[in-house]
N, C-alpha and C. Protein backbone atom coordinates (compact mmCIF):
# COMPACT_ATOMS: atom_id res chain seq x y z
N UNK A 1 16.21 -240.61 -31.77
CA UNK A 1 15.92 -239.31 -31.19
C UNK A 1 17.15 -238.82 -30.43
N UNK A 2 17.81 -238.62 -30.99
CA UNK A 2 19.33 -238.06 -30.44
C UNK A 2 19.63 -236.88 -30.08
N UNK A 3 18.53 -236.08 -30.38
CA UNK A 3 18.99 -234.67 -30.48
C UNK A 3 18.31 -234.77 -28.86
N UNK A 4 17.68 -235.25 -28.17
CA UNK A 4 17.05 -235.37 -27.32
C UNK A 4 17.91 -236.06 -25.94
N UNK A 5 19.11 -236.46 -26.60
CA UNK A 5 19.48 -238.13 -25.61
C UNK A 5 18.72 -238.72 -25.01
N UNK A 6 17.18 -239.66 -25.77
CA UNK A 6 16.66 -240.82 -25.33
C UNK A 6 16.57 -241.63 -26.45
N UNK A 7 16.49 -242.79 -26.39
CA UNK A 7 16.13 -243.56 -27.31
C UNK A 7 14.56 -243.47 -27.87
N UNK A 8 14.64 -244.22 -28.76
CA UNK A 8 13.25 -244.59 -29.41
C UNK A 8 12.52 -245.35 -27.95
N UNK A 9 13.28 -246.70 -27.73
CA UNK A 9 12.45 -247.35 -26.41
C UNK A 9 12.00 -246.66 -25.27
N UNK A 10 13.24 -245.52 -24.82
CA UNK A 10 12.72 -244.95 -23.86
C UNK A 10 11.55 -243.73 -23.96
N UNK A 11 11.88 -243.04 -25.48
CA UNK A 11 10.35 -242.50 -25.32
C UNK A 11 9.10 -243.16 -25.32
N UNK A 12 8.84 -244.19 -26.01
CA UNK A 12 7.74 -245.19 -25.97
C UNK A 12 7.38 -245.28 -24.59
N UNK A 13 8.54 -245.97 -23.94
CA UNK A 13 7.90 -245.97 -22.09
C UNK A 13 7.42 -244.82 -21.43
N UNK A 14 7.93 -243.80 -21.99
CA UNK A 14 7.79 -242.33 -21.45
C UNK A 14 6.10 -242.15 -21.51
N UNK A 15 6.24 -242.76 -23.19
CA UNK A 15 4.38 -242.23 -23.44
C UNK A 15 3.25 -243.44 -22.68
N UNK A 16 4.10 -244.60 -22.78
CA UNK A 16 3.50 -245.82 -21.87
C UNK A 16 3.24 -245.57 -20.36
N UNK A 17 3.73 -244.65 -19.88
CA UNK A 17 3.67 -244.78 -18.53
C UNK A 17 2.31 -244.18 -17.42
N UNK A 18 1.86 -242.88 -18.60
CA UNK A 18 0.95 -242.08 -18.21
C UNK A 18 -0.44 -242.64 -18.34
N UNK A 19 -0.70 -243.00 -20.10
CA UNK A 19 -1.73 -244.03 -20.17
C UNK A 19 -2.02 -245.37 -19.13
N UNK A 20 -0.40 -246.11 -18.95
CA UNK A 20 -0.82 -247.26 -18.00
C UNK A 20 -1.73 -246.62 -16.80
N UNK A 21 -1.22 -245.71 -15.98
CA UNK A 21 -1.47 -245.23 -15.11
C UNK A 21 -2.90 -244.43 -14.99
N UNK A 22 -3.28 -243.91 -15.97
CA UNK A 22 -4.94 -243.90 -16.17
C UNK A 22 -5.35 -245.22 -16.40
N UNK A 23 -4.95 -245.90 -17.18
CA UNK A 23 -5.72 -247.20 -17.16
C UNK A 23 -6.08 -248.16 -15.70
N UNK A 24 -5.17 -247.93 -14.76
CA UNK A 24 -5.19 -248.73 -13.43
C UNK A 24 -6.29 -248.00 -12.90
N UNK A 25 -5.81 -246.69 -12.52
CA UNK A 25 -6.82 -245.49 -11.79
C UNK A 25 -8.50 -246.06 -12.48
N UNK A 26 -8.68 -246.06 -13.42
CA UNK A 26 -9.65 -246.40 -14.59
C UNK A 26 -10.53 -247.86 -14.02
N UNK A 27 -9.56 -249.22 -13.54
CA UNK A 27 -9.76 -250.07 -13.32
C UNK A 27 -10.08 -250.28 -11.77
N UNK A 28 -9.32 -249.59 -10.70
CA UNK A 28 -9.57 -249.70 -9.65
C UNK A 28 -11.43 -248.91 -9.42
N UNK A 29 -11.15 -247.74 -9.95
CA UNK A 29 -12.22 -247.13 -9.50
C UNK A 29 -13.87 -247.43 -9.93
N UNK A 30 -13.47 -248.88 -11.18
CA UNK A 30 -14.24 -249.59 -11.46
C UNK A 30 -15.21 -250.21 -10.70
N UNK A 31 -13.96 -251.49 -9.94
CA UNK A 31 -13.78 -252.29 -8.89
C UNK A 31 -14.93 -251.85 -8.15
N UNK A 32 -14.10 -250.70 -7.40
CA UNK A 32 -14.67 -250.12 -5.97
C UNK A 32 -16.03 -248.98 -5.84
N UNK A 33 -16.08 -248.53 -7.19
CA UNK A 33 -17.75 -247.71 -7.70
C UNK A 33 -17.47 -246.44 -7.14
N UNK A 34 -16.64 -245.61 -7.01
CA UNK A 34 -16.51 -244.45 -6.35
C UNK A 34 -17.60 -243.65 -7.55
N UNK A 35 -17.47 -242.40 -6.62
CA UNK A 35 -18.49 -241.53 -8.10
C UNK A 35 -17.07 -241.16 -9.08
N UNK A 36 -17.87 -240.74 -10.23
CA UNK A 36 -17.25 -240.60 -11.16
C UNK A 36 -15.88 -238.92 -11.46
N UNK A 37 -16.56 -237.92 -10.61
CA UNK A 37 -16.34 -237.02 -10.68
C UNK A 37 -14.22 -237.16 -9.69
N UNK A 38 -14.44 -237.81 -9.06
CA UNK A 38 -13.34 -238.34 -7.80
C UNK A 38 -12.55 -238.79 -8.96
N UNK A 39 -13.00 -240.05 -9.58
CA UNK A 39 -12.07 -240.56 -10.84
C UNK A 39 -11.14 -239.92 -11.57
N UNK A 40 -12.26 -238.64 -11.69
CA UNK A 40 -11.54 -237.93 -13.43
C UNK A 40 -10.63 -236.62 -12.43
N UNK A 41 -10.67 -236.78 -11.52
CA UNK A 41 -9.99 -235.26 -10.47
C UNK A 41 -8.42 -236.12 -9.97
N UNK A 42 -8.78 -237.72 -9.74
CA UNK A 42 -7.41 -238.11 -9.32
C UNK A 42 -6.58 -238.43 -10.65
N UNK A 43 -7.55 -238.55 -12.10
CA UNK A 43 -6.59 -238.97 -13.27
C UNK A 43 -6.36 -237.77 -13.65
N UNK A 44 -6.88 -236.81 -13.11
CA UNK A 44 -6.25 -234.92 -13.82
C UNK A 44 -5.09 -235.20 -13.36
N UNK A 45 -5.01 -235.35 -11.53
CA UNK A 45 -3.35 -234.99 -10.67
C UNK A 45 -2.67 -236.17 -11.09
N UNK A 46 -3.25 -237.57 -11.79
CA UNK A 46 -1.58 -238.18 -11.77
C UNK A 46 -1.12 -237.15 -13.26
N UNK A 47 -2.14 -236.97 -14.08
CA UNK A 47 -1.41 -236.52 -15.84
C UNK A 47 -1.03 -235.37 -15.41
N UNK A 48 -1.00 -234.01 -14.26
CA UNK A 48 0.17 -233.19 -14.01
C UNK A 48 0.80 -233.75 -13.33
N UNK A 49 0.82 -234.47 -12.39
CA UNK A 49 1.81 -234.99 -12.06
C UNK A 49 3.56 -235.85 -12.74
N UNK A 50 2.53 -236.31 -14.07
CA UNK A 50 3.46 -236.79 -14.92
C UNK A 50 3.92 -235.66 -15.80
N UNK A 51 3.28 -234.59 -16.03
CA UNK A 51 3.89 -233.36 -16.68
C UNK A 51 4.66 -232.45 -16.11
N UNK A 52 4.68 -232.43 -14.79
CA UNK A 52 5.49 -231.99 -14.30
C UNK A 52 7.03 -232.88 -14.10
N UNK A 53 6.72 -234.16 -13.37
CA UNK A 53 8.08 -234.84 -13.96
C UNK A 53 8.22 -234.66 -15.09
N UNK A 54 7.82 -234.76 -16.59
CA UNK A 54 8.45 -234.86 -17.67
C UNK A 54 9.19 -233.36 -17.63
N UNK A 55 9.09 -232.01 -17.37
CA UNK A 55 9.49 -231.41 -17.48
C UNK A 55 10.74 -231.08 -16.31
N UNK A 56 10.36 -231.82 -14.92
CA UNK A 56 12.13 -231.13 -14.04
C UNK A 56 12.67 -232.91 -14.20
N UNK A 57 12.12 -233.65 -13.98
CA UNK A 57 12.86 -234.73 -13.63
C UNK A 57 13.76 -235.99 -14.87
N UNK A 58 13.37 -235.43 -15.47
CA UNK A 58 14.20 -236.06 -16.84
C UNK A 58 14.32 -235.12 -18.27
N UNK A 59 15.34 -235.22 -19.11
CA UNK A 59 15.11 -234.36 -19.99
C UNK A 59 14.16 -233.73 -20.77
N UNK A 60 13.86 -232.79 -20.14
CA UNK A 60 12.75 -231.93 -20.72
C UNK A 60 11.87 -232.50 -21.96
N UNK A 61 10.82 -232.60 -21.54
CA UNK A 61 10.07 -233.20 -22.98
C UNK A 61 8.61 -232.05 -22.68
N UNK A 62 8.82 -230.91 -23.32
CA UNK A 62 7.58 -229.85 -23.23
C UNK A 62 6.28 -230.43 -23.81
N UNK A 63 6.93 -230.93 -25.11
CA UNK A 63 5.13 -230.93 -25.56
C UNK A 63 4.73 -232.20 -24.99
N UNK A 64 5.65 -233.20 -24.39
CA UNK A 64 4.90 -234.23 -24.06
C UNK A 64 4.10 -233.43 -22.45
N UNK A 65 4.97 -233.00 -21.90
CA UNK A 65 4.28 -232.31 -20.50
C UNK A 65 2.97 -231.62 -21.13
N UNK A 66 3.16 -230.58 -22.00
CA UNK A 66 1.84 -229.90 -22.73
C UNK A 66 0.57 -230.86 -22.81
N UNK A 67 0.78 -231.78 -23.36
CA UNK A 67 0.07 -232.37 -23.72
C UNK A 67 -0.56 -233.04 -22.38
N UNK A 68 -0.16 -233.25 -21.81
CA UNK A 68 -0.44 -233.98 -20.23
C UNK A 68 -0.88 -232.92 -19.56
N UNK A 69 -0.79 -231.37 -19.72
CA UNK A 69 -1.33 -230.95 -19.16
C UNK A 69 -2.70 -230.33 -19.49
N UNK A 70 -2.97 -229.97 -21.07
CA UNK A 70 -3.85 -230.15 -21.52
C UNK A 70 -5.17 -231.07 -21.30
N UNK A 71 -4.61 -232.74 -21.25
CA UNK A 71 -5.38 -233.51 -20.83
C UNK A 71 -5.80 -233.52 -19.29
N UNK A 72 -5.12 -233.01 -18.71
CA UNK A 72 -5.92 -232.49 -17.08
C UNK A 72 -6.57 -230.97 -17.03
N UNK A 73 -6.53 -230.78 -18.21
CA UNK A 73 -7.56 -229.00 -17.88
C UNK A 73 -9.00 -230.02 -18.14
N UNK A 74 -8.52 -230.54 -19.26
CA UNK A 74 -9.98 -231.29 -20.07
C UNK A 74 -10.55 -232.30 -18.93
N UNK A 75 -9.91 -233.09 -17.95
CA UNK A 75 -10.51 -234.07 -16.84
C UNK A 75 -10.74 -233.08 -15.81
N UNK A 76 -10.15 -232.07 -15.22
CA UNK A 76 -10.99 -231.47 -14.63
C UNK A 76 -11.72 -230.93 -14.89
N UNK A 77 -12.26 -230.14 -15.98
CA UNK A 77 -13.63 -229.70 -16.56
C UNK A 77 -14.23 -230.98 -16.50
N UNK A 78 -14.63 -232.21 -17.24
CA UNK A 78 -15.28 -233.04 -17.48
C UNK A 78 -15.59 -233.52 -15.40
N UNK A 79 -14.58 -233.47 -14.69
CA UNK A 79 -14.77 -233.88 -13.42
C UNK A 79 -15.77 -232.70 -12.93
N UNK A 80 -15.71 -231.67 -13.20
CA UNK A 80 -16.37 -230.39 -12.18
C UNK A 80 -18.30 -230.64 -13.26
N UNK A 81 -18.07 -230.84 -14.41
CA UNK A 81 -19.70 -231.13 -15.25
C UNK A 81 -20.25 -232.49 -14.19
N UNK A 82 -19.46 -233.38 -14.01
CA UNK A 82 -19.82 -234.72 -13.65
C UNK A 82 -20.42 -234.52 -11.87
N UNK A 83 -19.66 -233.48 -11.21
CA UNK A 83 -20.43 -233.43 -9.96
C UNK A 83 -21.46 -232.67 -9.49
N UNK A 84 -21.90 -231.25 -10.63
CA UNK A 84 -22.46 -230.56 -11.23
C UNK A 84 -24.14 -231.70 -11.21
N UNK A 85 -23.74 -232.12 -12.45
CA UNK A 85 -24.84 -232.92 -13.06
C UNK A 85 -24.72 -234.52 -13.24
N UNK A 86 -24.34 -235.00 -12.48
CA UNK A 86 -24.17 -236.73 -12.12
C UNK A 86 -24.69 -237.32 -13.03
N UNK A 87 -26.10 -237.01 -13.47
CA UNK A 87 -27.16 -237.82 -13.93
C UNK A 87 -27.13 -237.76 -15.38
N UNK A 88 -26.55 -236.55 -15.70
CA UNK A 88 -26.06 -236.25 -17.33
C UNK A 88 -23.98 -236.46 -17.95
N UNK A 89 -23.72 -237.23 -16.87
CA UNK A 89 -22.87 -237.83 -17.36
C UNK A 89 -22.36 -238.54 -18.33
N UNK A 90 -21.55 -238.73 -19.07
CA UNK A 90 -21.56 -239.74 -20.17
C UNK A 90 -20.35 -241.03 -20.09
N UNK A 91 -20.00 -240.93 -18.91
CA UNK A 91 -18.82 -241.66 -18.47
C UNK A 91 -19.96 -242.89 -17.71
């Protein structure tokens, strides 16, 4: 991926980093039983969070930010149904 200046490895970590990071969020909030709606509102802000770094803090990667940000329109909708209607959850 040259046209880019990153490697193959470093985009892999790029895409590794966001998933890990729902996966922990995912695992802690397991652990500790918070409601569900809290879950999917703190995994919206880390995936802009990571879309926004992908876009100022390292070479621009749009659709990967797009895509990260996409996936936090979709967790906060699914977070705002979940506190809405708790009981009709599917999480």
């Amino acid at each position: 991926m040259s046209h880019i200046d990153v490697d193959v490895i470093d985009f892999v970590l790029l895409t590794v980093y966001p998933v890990a990071a729902l996966f922990v969020i995912e695992m802690i909030f397991r652990v500790i039983k918070l409601k569900n709606w809290i879950k999917l509102a703190s995994q919206a802000m880390v995936s802009i969070g990571f879309g926004v770094a992908y876009i100022t803090l390292i070479t621009a990667h749009w659709l990967t930010a797009f895509v990260l940000f996409a996936l936090a329109a979709a967790l906060l909708y699914q977070a705002r149904l979940s506190k809405i209607k708790p009981g009709k959850s599917i999480y």
